[in-house]
Protein backbone atom coordinates (compact mmCIF):
# COMPACT_ATOMS: atom_id res chain seq x y z
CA UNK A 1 -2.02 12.18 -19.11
CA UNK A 2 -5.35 11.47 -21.15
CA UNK A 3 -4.12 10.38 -24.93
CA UNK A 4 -7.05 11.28 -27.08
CA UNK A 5 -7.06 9.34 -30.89
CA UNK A 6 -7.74 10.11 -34.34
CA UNK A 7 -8.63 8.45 -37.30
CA UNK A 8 -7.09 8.21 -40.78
CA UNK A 9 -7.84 7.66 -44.58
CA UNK A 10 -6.13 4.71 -43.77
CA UNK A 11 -7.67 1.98 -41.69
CA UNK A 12 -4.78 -0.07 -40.28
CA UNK A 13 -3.39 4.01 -38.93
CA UNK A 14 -4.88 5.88 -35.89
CA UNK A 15 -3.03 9.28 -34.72
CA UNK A 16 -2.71 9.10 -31.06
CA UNK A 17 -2.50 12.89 -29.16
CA UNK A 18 -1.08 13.07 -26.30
CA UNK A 19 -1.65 16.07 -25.40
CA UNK A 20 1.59 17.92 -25.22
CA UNK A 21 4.84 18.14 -27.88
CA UNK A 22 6.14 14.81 -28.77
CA UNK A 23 9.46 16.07 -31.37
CA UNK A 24 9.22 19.67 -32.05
CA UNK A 25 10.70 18.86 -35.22
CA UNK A 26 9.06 16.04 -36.59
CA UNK A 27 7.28 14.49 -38.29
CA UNK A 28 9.81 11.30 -38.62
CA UNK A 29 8.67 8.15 -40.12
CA UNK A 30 9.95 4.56 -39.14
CA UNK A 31 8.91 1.21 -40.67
CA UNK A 32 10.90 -1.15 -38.91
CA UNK A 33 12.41 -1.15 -35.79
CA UNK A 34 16.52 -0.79 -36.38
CA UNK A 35 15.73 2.57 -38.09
CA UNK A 36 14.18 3.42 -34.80
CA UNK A 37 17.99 3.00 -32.98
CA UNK A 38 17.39 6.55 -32.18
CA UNK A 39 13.99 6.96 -31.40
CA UNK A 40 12.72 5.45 -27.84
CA UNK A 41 9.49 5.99 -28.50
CA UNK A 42 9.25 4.29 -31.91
CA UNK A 43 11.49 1.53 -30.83
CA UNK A 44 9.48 0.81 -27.89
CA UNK A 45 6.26 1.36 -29.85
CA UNK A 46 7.98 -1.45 -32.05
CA UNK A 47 8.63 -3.90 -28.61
CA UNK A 48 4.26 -4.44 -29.72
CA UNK A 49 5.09 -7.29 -32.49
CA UNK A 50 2.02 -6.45 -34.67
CA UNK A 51 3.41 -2.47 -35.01
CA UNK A 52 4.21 -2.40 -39.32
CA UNK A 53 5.17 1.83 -38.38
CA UNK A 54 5.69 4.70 -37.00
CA UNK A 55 5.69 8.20 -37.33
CA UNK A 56 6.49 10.64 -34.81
CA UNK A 57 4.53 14.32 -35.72
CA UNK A 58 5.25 17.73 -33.51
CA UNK A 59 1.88 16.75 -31.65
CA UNK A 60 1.34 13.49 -32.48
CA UNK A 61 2.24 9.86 -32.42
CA UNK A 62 1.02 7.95 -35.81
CA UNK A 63 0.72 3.94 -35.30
CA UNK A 64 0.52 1.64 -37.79
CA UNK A 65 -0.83 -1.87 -37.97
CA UNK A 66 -0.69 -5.67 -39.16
CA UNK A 67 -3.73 -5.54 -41.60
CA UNK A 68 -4.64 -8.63 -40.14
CA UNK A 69 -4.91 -7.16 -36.51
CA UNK A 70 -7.92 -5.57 -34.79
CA UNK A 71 -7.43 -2.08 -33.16
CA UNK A 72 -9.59 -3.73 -30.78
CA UNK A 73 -6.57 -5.90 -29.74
CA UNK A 74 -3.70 -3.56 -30.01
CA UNK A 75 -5.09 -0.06 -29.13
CA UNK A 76 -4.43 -0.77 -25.16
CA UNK A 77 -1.06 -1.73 -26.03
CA UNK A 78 0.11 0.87 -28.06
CA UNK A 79 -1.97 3.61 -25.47
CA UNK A 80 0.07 1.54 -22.44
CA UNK A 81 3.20 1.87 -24.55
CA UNK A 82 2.86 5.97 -25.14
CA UNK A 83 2.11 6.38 -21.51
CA UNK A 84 5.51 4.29 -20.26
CA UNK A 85 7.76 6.14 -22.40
CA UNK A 86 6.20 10.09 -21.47
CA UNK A 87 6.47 8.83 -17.63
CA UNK A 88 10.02 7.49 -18.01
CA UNK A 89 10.91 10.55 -18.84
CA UNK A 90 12.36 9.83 -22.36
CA UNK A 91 13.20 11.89 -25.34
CA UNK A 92 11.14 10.68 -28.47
CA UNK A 93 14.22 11.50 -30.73
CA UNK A 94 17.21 11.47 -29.49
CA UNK A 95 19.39 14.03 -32.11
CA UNK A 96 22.80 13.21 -33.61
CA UNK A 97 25.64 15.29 -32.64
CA UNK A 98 25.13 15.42 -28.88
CA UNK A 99 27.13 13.58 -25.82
CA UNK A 100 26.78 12.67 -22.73
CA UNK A 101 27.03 15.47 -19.89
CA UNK A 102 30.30 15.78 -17.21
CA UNK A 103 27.38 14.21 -14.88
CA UNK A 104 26.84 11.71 -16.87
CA UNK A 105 23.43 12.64 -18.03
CA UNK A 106 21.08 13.34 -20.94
CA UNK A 107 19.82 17.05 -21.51
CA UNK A 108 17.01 17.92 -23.70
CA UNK A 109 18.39 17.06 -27.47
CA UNK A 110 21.43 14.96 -26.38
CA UNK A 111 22.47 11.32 -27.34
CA UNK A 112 24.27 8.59 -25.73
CA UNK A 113 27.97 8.67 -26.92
CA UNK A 114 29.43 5.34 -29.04
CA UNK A 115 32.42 5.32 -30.08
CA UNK A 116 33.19 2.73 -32.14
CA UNK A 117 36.81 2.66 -32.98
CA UNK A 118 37.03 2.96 -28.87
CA UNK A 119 39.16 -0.38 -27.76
CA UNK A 120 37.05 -0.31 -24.84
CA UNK A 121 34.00 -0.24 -26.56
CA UNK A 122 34.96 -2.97 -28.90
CA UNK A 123 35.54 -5.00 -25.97
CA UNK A 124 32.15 -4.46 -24.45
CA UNK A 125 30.40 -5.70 -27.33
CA UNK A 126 32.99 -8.92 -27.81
CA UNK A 127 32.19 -10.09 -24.40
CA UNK A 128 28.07 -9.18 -25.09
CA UNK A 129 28.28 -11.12 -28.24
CA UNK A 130 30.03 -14.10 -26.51
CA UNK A 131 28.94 -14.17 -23.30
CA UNK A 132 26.07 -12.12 -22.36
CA UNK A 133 23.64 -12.50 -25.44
CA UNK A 134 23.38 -16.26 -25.04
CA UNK A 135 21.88 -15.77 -21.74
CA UNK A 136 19.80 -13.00 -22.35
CA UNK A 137 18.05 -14.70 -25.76
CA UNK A 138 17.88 -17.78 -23.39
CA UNK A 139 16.00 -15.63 -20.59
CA UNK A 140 13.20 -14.70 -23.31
CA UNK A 141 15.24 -11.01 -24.30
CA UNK A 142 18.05 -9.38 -25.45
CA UNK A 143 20.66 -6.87 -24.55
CA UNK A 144 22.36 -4.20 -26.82
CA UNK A 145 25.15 -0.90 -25.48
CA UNK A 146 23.67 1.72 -25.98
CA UNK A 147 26.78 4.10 -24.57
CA UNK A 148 29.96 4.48 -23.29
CA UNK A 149 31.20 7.30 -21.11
CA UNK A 150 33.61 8.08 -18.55
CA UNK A 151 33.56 4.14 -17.26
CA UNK A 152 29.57 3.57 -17.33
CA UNK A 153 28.35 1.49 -19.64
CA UNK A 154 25.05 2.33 -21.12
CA UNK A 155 22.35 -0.85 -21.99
CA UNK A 156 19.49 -1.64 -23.33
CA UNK A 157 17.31 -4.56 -21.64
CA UNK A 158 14.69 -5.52 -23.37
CA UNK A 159 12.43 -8.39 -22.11
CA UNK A 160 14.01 -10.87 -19.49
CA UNK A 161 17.32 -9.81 -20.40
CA UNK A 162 16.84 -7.09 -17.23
CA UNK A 163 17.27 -9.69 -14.50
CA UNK A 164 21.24 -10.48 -16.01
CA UNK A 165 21.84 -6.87 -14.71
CA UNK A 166 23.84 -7.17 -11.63
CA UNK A 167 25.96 -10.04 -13.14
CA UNK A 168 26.74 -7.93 -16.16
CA UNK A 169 28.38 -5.39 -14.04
CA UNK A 170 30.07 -8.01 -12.42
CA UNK A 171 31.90 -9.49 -15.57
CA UNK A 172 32.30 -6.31 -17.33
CA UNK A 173 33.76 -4.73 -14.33
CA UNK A 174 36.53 -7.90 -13.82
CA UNK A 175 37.38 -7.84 -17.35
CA UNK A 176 37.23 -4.24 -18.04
CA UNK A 177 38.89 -2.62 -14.84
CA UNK A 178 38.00 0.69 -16.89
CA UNK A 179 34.37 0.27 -16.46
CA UNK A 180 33.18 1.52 -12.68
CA UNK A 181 29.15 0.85 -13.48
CA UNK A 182 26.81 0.04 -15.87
CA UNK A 183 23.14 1.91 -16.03
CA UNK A 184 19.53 1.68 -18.07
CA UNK A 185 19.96 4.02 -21.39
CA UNK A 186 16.37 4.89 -19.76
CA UNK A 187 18.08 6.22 -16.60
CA UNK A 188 20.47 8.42 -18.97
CA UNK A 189 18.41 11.38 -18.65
CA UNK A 190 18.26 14.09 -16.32
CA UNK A 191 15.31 13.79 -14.08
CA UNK A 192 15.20 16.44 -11.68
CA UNK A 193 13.06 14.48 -9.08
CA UNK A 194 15.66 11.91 -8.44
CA UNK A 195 18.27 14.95 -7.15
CA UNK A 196 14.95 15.75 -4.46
CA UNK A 197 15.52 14.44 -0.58
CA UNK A 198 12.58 12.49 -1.25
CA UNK A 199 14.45 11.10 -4.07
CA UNK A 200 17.56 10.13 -1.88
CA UNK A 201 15.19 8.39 0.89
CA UNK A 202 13.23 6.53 -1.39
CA UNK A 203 16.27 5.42 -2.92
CA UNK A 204 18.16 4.57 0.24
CA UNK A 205 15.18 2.65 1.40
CA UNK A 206 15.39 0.47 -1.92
CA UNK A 207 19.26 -0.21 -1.54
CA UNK A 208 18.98 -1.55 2.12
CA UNK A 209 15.30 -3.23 2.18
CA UNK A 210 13.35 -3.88 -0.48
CA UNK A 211 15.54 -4.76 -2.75
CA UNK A 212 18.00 -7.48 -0.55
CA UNK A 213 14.46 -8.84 -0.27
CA UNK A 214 12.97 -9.50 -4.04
CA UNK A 215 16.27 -10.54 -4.90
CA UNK A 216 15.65 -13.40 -3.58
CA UNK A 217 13.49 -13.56 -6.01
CA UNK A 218 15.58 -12.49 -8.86
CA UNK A 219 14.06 -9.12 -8.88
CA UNK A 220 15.10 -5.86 -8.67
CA UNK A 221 13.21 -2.30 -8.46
CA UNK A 222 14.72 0.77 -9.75
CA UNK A 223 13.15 4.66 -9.16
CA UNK A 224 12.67 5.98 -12.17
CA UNK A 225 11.58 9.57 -10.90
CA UNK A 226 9.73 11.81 -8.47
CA UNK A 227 7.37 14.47 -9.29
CA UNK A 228 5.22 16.41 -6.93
CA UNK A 229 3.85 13.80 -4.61
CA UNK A 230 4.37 10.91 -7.11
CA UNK A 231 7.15 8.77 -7.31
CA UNK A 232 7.74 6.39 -10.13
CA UNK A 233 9.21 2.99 -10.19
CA UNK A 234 10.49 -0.17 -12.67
CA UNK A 235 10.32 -3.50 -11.63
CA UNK A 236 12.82 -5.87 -13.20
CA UNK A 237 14.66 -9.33 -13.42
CA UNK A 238 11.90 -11.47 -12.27
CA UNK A 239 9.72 -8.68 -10.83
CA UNK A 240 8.85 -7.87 -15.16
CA UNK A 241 5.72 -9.44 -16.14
CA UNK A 242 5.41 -11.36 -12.87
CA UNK A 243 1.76 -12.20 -11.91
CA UNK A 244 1.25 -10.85 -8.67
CA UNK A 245 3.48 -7.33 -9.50
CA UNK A 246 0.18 -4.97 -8.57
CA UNK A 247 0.56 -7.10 -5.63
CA UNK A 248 4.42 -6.56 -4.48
CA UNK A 249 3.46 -2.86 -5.61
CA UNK A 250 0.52 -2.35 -3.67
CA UNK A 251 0.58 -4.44 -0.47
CA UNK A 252 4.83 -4.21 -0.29
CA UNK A 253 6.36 -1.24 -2.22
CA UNK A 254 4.52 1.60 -1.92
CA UNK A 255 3.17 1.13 1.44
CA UNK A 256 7.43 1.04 2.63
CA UNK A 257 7.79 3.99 0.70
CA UNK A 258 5.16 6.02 2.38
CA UNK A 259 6.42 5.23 5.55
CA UNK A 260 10.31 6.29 4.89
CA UNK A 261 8.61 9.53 3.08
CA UNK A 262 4.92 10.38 4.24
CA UNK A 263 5.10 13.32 1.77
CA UNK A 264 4.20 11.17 -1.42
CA UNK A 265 0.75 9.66 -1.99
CA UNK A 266 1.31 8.11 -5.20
CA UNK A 267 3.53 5.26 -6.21
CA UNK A 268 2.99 4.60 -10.00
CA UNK A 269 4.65 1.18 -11.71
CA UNK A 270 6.20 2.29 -15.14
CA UNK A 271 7.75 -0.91 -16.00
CA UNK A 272 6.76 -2.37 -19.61
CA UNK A 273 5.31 -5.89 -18.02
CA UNK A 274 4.41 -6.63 -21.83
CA UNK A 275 8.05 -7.57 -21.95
CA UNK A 276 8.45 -9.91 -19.51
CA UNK A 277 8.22 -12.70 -21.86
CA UNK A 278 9.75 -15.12 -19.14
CA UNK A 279 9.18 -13.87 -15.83
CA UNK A 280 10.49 -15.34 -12.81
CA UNK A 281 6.98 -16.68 -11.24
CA UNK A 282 4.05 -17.10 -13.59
CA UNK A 283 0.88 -16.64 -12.09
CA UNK A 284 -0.48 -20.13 -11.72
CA UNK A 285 2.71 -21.19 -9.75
CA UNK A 286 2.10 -18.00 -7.34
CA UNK A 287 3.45 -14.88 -7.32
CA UNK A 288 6.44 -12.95 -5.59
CA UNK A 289 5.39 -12.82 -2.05
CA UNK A 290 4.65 -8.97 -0.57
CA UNK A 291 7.59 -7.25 1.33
């Protein structure tokens, strides 16, 4: 994807273009970051601290800035932060109204379901709020449901809050005997590529090898999707913003991958490093050793 840029009567705004529809029904405009509950790509635009708002256009992807901030700074960031959210496969605006598939899956135009007045969803959020935030502000991030449907549990992980996955399921599932699983609210949508056989071997390969192995390191990597000869992956827990990550991708990840399915060339890292605030090796102290 090559996101082209535009200027505006107002300095501290630049249109970014990617290239293809963003919200067919825009534009939409968000200036702080819980109006954006709705809107993945404004609320991750608004993960970038120095982001004042957003708008979302048909075509186009309007960023606003701190006055006090130079474009020369923050233009990677926000271009880095367009590109994660159009390879994860995410709706920009996620419409009211809609629900969760039979599969458990997002369509084009649906939402996550909530129901508030649910006893089962007021006990989800009882045991976040007591148990489960602490941790997560504690790990450098935070943690908010997302949705609730037919026993899976639908989250939000932003920064090191990721790597408190597997024991979330844990707890929710002893206290909740309802709940079966818990999932990203990025994995919510229907990716085609992940039904593939290449899909199923890459993901088979993760559950038995690679990932016994960085959980050592309190890591965990997640396939986000497949396309073509590309297959896309998210590094979490202590994997997120670790040092030596293009290392554990290159030199461990992708060259297992290409083994177990010769087919795909291309093994792209879509994980939002920028919000690994507190990752689980920091460069200096050496990285997460190569599978």
């Amino acid at each position: 994807m090559f996101i082209q840029t535009e200027t505006t009567d107002n300095s501290d705004t630049i249109r970014f273009l990617p290239g293809e529809t963003v919200y067919s029904e825009g534009p939409l405009f968000f200036d702080s970051s819980e109006k954006a509950i709705n809107a993945p790509l404004a609320a991750r635009l608004f993960e970038l601290s120095d982001v004042e708002a957003v708008e979302i256009g048909v075509d186009s992807v309007s960023v606003t800035k701190m006055t006090q901030v130079d474009w020369l700074t923050l233009k990677p960031a926000v271009l880095g932060a367009i590109m994660d959210h159009f390879v994860s496969g995410q709706l920009a605006v996620i419409e009211e109204g809609k629900s969760i598939s039979s599969e458990g899956k997002l369509g084009a135009g649906d939402e996550l379901e909530l129901d508030e007045s649910d006893p089962i969803v007021v006990e989800i959020k009882d045991l976040i709020e007591t148990r489960i935030r602490p941790a997560a502000v504690q790990s450098g991030g935070d943690i908010f449901l997302r949705g609730y449907k037919k026993g899976t549990a639908y989250f939000e992980f932003q920064g090191g809050a990721s790597q408190l996955m597997s024991g979330l399921e844990n707890m929710l599932r002893h206290y909740i005997p309802e709940i079966n699983k818990i999932a990203d609210w990025k994995d919510a949508i229907t990716k085609p590529g992940l039904e593939t056989e290449e899909a199923k071997a890459i993901q088979e390969l993760l559950v038995s090898r690679i990932n016994p192995s960085v959980a050592a390191h309190g890591g965990h990597i997640s396939l986000v999707d497949v396309q073509e000869n590309t297959a896309y992956i998210r590094l979490e827990g202590g994997c997120q913003g670790c040092g030596m990550a293009d290392v554990t991708l290159k030199q461990g990840i992708e060259v297992e991958i290409k083994k177990v399915v010769p087919n795909i060339t291309n093994v792209l890292d879509a994980t939002e490093h920028a919000d690994g605030t507190n990752p689980y090796y920091q460069p200096e102290k050496g990285g997460m050793s190569p599978i």
